[in-house]
N, C-alpha and C. Protein backbone atom coordinates (compact mmCIF):
# COMPACT_ATOMS: atom_id res chain seq x y z
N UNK A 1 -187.90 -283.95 141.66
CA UNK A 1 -187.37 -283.07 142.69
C UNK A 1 -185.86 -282.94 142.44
N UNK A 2 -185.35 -281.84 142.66
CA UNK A 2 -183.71 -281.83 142.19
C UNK A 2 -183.25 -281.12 143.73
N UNK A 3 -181.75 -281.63 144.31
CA UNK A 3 -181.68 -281.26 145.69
C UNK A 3 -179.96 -281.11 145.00
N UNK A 4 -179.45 -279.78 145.73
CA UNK A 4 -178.40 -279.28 145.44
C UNK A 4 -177.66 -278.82 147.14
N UNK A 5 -176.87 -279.42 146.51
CA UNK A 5 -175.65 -278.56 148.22
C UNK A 5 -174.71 -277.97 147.60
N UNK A 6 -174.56 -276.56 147.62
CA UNK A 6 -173.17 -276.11 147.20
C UNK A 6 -172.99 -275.46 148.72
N UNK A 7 -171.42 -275.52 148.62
CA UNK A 7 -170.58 -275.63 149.47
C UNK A 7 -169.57 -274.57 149.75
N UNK A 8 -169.42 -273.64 150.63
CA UNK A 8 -168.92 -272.18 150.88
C UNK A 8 -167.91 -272.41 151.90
N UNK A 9 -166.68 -272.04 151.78
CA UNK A 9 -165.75 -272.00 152.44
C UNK A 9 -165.48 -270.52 152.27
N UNK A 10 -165.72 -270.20 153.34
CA UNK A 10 -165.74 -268.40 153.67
C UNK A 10 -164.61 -268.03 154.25
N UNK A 11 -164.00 -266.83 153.58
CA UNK A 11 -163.00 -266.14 154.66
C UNK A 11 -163.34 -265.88 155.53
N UNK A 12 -162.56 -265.77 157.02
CA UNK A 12 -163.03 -265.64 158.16
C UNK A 12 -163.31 -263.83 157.80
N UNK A 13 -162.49 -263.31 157.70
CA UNK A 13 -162.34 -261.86 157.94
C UNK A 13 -163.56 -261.45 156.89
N UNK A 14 -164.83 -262.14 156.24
CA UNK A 14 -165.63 -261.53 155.47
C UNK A 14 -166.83 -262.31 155.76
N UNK A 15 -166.81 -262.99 157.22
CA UNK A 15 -167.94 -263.96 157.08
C UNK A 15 -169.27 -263.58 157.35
N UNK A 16 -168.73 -262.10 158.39
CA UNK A 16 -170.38 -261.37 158.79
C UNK A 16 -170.78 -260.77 157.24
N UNK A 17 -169.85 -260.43 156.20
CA UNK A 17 -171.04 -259.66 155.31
C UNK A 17 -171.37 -260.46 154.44
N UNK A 18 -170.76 -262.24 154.24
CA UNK A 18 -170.67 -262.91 153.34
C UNK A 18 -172.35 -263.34 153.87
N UNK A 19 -172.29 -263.64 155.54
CA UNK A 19 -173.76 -264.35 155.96
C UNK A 19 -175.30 -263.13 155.93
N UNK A 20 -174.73 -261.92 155.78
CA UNK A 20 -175.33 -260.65 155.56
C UNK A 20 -176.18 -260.41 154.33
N UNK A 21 -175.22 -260.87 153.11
CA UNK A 21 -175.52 -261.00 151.70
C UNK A 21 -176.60 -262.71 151.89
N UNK A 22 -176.64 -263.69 152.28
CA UNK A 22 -177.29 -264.67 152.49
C UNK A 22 -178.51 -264.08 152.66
N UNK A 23 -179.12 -263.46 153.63
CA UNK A 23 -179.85 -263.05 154.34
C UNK A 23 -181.06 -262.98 153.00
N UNK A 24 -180.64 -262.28 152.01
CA UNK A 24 -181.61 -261.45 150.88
C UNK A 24 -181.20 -262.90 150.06
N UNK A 25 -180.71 -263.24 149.58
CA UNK A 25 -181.03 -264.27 148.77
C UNK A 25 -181.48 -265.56 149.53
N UNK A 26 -181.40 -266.11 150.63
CA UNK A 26 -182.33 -266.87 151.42
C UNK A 26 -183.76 -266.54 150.86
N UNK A 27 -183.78 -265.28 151.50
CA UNK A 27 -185.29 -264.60 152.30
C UNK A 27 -186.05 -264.68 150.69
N UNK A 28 -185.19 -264.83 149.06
CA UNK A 28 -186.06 -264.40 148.01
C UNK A 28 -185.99 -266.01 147.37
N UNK A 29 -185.03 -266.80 147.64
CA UNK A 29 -185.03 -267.89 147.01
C UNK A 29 -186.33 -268.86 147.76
N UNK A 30 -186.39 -268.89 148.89
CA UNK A 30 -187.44 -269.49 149.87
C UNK A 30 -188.96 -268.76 149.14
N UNK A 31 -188.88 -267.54 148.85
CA UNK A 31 -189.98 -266.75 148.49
C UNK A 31 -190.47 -267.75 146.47
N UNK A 32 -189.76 -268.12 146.44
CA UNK A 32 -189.99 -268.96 144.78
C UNK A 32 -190.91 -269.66 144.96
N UNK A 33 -191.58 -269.69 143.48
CA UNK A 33 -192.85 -271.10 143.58
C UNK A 33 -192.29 -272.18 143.67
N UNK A 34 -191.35 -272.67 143.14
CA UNK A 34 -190.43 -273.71 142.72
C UNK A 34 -189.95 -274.40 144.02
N UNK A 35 -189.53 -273.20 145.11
CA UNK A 35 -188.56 -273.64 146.32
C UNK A 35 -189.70 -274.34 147.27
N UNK A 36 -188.87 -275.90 147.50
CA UNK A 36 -189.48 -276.65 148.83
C UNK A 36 -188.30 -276.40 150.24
N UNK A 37 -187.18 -275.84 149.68
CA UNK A 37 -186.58 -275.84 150.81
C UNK A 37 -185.23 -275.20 150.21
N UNK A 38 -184.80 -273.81 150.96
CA UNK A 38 -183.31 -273.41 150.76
C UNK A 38 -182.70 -272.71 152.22
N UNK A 39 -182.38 -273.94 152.60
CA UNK A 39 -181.03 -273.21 154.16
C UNK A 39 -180.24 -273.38 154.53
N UNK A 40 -180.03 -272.66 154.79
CA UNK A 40 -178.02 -272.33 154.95
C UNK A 40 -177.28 -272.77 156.40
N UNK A 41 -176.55 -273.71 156.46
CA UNK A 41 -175.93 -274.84 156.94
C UNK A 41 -174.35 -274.91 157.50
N UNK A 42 -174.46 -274.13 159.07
CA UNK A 42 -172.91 -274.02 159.18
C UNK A 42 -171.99 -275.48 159.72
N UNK A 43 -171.44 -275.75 159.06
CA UNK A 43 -170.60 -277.18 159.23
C UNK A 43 -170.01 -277.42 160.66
N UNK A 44 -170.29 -278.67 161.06
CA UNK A 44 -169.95 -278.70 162.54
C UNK A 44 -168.70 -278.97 162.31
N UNK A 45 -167.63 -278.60 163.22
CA UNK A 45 -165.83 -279.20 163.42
C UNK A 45 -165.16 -277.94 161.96
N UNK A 46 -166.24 -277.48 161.84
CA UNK A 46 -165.24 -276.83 160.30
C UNK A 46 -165.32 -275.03 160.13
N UNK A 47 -164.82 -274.80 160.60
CA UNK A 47 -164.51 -273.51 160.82
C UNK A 47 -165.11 -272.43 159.35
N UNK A 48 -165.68 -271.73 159.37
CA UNK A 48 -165.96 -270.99 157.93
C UNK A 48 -166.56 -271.85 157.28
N UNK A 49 -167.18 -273.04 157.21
CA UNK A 49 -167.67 -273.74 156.28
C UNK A 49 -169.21 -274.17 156.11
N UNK A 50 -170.06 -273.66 155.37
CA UNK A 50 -171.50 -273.49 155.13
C UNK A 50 -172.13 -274.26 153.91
N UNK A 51 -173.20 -274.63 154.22
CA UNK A 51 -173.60 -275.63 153.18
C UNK A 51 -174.77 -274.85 152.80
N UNK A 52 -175.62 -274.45 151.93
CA UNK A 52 -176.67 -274.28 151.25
C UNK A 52 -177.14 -275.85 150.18
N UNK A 53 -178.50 -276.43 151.37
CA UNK A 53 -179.31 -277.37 150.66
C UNK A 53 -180.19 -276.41 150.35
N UNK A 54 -180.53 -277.04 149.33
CA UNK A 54 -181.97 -277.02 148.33
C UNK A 54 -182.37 -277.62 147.70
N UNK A 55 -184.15 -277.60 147.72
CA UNK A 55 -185.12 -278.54 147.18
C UNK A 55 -185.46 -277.80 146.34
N UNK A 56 -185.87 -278.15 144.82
CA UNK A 56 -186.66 -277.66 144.02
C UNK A 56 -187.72 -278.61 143.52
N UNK A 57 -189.20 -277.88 143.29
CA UNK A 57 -189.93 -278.85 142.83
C UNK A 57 -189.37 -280.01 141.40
N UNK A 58 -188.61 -279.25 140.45
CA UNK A 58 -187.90 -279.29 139.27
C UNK A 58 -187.10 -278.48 138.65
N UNK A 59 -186.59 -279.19 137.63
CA UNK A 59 -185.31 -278.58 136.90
C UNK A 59 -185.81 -277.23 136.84
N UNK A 60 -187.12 -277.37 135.61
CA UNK A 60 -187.67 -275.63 135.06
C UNK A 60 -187.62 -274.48 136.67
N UNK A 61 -187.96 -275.33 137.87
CA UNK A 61 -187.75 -274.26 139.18
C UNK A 61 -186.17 -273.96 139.29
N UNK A 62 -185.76 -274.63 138.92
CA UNK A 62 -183.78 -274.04 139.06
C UNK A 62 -183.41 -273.51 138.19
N UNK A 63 -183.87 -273.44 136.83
CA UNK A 63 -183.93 -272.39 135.64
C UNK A 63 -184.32 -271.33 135.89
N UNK A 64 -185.43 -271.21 136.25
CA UNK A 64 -185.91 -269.92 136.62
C UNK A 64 -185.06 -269.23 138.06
N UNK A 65 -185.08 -270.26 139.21
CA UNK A 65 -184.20 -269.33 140.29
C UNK A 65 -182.66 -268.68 139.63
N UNK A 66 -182.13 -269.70 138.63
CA UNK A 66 -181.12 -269.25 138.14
C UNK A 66 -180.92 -268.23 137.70
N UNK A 67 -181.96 -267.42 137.19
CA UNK A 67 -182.32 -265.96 136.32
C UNK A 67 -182.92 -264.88 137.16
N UNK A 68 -183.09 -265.24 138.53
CA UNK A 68 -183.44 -264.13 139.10
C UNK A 68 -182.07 -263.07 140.15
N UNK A 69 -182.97 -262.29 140.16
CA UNK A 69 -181.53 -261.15 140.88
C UNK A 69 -181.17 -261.19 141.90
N UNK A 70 -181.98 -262.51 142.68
CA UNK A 70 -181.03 -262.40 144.12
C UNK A 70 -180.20 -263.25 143.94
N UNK A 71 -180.31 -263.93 143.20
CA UNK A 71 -179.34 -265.48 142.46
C UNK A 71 -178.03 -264.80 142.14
N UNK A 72 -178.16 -263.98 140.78
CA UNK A 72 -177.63 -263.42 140.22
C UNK A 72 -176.36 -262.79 140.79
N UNK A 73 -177.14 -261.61 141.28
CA UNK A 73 -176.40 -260.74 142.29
C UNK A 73 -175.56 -261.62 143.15
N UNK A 74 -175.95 -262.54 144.24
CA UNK A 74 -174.75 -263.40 144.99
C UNK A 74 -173.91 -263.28 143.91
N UNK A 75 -174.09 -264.59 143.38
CA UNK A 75 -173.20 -264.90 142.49
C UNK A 75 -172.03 -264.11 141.63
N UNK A 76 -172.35 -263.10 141.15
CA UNK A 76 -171.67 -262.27 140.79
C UNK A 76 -170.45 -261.74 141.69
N UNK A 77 -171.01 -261.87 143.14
CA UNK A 77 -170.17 -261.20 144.25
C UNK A 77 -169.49 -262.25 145.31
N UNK A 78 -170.05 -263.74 145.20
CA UNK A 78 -169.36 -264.57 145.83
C UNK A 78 -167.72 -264.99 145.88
N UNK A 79 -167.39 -265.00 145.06
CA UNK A 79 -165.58 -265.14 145.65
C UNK A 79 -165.17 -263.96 146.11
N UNK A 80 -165.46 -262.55 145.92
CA UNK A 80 -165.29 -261.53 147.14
C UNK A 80 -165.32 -261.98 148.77
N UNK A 81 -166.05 -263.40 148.98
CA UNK A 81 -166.12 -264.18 150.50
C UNK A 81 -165.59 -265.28 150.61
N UNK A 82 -165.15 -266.23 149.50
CA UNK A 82 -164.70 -267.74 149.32
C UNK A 82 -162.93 -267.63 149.61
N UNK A 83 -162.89 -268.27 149.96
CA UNK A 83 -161.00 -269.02 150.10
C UNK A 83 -160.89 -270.17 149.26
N UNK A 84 -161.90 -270.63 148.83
CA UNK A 84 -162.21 -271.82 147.69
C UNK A 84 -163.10 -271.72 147.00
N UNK A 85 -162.95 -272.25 145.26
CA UNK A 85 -164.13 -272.52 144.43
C UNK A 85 -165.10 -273.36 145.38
N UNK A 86 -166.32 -272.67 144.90
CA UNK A 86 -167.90 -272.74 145.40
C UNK A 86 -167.60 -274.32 145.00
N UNK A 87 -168.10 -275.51 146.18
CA UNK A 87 -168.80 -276.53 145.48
C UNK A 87 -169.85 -276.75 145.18
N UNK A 88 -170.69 -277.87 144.08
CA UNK A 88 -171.99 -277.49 143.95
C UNK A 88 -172.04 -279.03 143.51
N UNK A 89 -173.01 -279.92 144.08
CA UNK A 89 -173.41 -281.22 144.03
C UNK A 89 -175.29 -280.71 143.31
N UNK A 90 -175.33 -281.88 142.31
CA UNK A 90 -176.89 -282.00 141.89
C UNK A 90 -177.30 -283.14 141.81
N UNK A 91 -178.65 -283.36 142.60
CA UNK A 91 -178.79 -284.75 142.77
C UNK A 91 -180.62 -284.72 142.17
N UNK A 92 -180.82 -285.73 141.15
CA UNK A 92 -182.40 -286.04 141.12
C UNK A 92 -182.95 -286.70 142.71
N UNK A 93 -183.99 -286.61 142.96
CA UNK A 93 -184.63 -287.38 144.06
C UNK A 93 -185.99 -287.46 143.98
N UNK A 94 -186.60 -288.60 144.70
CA UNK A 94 -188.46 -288.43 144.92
C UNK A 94 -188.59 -288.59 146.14
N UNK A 95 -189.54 -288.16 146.99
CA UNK A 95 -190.16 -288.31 148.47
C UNK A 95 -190.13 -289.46 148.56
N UNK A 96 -189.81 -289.61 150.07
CA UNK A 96 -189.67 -291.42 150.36
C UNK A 96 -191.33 -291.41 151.65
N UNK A 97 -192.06 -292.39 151.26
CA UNK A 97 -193.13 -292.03 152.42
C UNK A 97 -191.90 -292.98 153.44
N UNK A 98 -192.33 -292.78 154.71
CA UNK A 98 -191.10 -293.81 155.87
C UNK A 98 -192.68 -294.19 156.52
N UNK A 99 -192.31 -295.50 157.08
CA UNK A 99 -193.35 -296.07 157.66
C UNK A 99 -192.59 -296.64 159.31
């Protein structure tokens, strides 16, 4: 399982079209075989600041989301909304059963 948080510090004055543009790459990344989980995360105490977690079954599922056009497209257009480089954490993980 591979779990990623990148990290969006949005201009205020661009945050409705920055969370606008979310909307379609949410709605297509969630739509992946690969995706167990991609949502978007407004930071408590932190003004403009949004987290996108995600679960992928595996690497080959983040290869492939990587190559598609809703991926793409953000990306291409994201610092048009940032006040800071995007952060992006990658972490391996396995399901924990909790008892």
């Amino acid at each position: 399982m591979i779990i990623i948080h990148a990290t969006f510090h949005v201009n205020p004055a661009k945050e409705e079209t920055f969370l606008n543009e979310m909307k379609s790459l949410v709605a297509g990344s969630q739509a992946e075989e690969g995706n167990i989980v991609y949502d978007l995360h407004k930071a408590v105490g932190q003004d403009n600041v949004y987290t996108m977690v995600e679960v992928w079954r595996d690497q080959e599922a983040t290869a492939v989301h990587n190559k598609t056009e809703h991926f793409t497209k953000f990306v291409a257009s994201a610092s048009e909304y940032l006040t800071a480089p995007l952060e992006v954490k990658a972490f391996t993980g396995e399901e924990l059963t909790l008892s």
